[in-house]
N, C-alpha and C. Protein backbone atom coordinates (compact mmCIF):
# COMPACT_ATOMS: atom_id res chain seq x y z
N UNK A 1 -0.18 47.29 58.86
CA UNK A 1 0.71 46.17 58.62
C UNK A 1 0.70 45.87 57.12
N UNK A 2 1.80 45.64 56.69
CA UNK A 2 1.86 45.33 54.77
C UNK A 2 0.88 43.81 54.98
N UNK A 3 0.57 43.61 53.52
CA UNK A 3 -0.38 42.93 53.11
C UNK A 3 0.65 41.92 52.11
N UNK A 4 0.26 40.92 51.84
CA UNK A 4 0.89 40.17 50.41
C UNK A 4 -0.27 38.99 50.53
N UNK A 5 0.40 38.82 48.57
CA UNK A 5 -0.84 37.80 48.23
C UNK A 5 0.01 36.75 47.94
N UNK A 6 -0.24 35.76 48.17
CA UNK A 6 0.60 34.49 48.11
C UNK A 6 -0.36 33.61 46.84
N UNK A 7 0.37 32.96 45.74
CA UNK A 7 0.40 31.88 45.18
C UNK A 7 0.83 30.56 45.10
N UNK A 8 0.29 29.49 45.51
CA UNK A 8 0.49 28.51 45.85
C UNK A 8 0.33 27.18 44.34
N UNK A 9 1.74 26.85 43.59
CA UNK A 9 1.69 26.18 43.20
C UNK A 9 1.87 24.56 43.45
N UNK A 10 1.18 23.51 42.62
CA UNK A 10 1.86 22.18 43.21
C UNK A 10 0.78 21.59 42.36
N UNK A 11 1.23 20.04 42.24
CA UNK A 11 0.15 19.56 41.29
C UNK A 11 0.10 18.05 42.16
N UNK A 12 -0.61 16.69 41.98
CA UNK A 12 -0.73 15.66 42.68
C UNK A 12 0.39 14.79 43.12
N UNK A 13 0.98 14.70 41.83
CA UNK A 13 2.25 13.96 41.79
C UNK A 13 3.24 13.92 42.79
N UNK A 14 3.46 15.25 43.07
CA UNK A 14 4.52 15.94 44.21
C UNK A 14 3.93 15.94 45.06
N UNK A 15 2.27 16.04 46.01
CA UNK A 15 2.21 15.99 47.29
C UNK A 15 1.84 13.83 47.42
N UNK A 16 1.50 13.39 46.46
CA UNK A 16 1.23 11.85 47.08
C UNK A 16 3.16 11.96 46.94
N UNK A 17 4.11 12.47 47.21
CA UNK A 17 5.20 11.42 46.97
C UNK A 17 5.98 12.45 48.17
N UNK A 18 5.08 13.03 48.81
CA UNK A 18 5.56 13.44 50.22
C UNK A 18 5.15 12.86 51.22
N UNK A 19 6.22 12.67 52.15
CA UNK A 19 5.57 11.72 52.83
C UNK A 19 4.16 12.09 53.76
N UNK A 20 3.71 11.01 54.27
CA UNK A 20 2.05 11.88 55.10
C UNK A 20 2.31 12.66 56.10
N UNK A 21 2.90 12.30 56.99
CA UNK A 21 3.01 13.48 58.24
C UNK A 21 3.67 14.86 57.80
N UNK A 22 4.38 14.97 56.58
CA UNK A 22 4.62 16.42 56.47
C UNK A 22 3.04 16.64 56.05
N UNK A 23 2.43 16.05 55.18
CA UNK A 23 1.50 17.07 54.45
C UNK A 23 0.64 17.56 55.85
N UNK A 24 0.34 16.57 56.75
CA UNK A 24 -0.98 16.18 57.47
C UNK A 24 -0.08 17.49 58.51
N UNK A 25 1.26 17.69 58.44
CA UNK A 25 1.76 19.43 59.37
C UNK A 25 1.63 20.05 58.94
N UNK A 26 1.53 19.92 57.40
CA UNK A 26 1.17 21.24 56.46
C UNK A 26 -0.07 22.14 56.21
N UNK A 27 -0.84 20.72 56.86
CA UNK A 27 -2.70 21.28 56.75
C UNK A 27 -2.68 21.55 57.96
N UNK A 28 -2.00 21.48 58.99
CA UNK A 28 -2.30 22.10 60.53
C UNK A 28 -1.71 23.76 60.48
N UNK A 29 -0.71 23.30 59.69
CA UNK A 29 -0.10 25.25 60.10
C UNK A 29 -1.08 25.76 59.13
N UNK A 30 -1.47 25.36 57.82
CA UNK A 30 -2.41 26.21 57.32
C UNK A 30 -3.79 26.68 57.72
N UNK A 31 -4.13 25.58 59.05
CA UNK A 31 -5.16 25.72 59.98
C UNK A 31 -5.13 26.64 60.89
N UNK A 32 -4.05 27.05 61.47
CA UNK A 32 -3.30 27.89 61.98
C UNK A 32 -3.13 28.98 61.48
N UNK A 33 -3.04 29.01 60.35
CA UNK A 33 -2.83 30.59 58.85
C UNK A 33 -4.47 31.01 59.49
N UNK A 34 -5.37 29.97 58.96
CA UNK A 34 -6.38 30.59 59.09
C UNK A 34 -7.41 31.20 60.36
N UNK A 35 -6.69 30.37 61.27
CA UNK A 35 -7.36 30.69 62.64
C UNK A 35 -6.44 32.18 63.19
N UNK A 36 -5.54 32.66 62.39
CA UNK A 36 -4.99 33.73 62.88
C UNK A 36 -5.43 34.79 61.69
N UNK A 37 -6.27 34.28 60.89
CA UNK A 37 -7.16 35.58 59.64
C UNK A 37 -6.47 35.51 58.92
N UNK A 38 -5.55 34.71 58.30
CA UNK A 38 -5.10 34.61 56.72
C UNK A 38 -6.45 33.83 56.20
N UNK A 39 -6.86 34.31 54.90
CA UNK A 39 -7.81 34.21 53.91
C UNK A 39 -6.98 33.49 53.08
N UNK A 40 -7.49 32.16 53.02
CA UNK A 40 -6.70 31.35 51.88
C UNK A 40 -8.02 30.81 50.94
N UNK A 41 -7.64 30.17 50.28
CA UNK A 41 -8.15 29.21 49.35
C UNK A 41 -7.70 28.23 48.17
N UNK A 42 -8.53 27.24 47.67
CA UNK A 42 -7.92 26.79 46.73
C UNK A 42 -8.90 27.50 45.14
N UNK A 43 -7.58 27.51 44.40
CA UNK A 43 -7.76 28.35 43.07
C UNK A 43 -8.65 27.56 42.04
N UNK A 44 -10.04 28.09 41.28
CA UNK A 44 -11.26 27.97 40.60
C UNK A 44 -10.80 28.18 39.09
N UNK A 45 -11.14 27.87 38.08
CA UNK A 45 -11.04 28.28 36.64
C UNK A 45 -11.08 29.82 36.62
N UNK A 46 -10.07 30.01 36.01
CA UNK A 46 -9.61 31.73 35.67
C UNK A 46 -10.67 32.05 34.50
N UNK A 47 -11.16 33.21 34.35
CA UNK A 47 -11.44 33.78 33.49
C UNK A 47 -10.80 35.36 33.22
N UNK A 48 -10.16 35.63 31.90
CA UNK A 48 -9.59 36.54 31.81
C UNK A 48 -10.43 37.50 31.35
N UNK A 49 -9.96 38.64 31.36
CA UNK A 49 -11.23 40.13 31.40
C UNK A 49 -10.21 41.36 30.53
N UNK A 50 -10.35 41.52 29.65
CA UNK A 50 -10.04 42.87 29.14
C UNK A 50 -11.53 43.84 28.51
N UNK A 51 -10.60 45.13 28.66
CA UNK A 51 -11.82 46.21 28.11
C UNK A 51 -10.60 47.36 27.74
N UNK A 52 -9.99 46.74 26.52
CA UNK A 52 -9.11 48.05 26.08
C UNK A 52 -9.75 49.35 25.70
N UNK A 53 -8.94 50.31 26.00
CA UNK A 53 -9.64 51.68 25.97
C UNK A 53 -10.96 51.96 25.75
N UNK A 54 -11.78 50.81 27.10
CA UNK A 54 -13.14 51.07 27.40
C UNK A 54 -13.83 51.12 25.95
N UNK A 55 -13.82 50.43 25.62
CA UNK A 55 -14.10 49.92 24.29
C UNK A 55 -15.19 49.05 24.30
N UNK A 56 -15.35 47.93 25.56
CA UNK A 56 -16.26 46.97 25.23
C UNK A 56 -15.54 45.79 26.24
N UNK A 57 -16.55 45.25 27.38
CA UNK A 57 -15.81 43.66 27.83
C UNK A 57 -15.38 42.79 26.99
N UNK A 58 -14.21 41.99 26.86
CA UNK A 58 -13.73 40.87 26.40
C UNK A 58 -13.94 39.84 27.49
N UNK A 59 -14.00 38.95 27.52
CA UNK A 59 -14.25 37.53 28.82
C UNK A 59 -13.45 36.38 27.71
N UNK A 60 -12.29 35.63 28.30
CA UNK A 60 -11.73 34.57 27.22
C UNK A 60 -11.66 33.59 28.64
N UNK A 61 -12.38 32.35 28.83
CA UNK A 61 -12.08 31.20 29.45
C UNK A 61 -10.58 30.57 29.68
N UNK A 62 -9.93 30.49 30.72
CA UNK A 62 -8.43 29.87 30.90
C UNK A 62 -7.78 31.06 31.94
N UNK A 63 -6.17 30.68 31.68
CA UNK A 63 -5.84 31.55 32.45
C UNK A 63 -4.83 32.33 31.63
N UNK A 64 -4.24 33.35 31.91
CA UNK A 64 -3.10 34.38 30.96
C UNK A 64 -2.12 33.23 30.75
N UNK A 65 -1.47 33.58 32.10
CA UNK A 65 -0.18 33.22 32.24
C UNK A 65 0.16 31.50 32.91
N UNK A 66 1.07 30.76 32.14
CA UNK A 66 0.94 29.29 32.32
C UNK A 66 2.54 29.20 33.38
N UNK A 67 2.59 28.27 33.68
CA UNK A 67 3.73 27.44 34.77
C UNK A 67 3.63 25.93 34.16
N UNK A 68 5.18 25.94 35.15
CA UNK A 68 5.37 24.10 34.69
C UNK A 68 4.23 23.53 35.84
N UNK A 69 3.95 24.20 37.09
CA UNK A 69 3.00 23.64 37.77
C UNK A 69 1.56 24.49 37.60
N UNK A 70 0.39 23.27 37.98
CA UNK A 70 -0.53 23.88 38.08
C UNK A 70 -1.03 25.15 39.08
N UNK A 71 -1.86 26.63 39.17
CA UNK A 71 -2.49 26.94 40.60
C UNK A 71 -2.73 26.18 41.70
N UNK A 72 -2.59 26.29 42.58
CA UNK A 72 -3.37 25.04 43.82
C UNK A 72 -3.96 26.51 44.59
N UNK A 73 -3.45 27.40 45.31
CA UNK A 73 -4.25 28.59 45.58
C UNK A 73 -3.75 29.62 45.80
N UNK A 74 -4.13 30.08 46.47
CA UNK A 74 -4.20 31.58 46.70
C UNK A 74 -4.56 32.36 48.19
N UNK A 75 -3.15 33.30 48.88
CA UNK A 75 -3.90 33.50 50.47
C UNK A 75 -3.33 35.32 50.19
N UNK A 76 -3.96 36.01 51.20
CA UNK A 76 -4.28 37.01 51.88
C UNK A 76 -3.69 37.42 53.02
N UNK A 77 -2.26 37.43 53.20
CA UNK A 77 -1.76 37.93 53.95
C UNK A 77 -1.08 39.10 54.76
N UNK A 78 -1.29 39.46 56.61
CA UNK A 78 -0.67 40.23 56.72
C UNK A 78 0.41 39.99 57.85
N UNK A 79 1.79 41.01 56.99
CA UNK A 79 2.82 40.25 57.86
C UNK A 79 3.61 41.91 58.06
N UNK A 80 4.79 41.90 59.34
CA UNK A 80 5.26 42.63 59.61
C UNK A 80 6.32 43.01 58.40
N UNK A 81 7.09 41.98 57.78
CA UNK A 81 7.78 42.33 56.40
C UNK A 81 7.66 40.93 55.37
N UNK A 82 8.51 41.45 54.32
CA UNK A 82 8.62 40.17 53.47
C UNK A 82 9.16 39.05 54.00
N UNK A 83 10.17 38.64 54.76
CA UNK A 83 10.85 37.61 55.84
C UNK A 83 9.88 37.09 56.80
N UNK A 84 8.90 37.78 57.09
CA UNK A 84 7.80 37.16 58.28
C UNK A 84 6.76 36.50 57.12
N UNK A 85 6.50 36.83 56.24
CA UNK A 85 5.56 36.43 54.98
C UNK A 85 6.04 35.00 54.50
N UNK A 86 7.53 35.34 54.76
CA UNK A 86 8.06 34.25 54.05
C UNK A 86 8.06 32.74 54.75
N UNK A 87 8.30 32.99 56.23
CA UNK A 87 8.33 32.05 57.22
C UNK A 87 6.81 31.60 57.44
N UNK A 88 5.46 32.33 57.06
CA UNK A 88 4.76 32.02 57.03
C UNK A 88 4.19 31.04 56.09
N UNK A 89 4.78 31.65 55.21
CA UNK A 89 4.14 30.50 53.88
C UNK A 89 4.90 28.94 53.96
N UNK A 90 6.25 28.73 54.70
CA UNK A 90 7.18 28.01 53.84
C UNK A 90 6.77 26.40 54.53
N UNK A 91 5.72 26.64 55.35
CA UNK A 91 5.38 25.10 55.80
C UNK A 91 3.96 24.73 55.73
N UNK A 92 3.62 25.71 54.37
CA UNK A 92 1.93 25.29 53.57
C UNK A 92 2.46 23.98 52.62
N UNK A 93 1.38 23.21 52.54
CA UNK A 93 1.09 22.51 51.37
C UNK A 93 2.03 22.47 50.03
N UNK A 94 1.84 23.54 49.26
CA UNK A 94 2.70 23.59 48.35
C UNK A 94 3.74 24.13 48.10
N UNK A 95 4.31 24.54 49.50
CA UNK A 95 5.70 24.45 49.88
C UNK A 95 6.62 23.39 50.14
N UNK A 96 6.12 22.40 50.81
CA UNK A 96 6.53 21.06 51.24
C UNK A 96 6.42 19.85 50.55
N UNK A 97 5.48 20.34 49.26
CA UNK A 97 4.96 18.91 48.47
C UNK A 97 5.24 19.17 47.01
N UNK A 98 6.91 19.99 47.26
CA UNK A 98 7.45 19.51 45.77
C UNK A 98 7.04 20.60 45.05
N UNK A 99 6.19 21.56 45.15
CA UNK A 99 5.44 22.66 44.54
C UNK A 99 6.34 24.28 45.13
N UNK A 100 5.79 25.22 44.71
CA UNK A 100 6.17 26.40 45.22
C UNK A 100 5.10 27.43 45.45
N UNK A 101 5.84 28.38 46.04
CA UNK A 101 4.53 29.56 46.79
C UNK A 101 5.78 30.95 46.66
N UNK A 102 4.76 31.67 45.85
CA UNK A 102 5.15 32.94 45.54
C UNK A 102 4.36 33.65 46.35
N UNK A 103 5.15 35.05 46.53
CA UNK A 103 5.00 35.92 47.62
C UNK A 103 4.63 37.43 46.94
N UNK A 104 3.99 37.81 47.13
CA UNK A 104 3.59 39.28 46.38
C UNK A 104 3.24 40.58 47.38
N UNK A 105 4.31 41.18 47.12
CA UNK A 105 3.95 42.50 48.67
C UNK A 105 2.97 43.34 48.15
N UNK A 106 1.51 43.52 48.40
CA UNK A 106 0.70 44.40 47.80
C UNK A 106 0.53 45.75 47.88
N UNK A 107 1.20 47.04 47.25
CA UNK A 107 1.84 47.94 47.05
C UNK A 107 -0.23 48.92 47.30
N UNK A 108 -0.35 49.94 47.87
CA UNK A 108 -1.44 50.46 48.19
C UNK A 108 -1.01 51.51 46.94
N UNK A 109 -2.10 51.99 46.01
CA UNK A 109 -2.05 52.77 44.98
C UNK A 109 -1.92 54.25 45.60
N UNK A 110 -1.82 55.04 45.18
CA UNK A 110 -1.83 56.65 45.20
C UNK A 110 -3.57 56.85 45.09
């Protein structure tokens, strides 16, 4: 079954100004994500990592790449296609609370 990694943006502002019973459905289906083996979480301080042409670790505190919203997390999903991925994510947390959730089909290397 394909795999995708989901990003879950949203910051405070946008879920206190949703109303409660969406969020309080939002933490049930994500209860639901997880009782069916989606691996979620909420997202920790990034640390970025380079080692150009094996040269030597670099470690720089933060994250690369910025948004108008903050991380909120990050899940582990497996779905029959991108459309089943999609219906899965679209009644999490930072789907419903003003935020967004990106979808990433994880491509298996050669």
């Amino acid at each position: 079954m394909p795999t995708f990694i989901t990003i879950g943006y949203g910051d405070q502002a946008g879920y206190d100004r949703t109303d409660p019973a969406v969020r309080d459905a939002a933490h049930a289906h994500d209860e639901r994500l997880r009782a069916a083996g989606v691996r979620m979480g909420v997202a920790g301080s990034p640390v970025q990592v380079r080692n150009h042409d094996d040269a030597g670790t670099d470690m720089r505190d933060g994250s690369f790449l910025t948004s108008a919203l903050p991380v909120g997390g990050f899940a582990v999903i497996e779905a029959a296609s991108m459309e089943e991925a999609i219906e899965m994510v679209s009644r999490t947390p930072c789907a419903v609370a003003h935020g967004v959730v990106e979808v990433w089909p994880l491509r298996d290397t050669p």
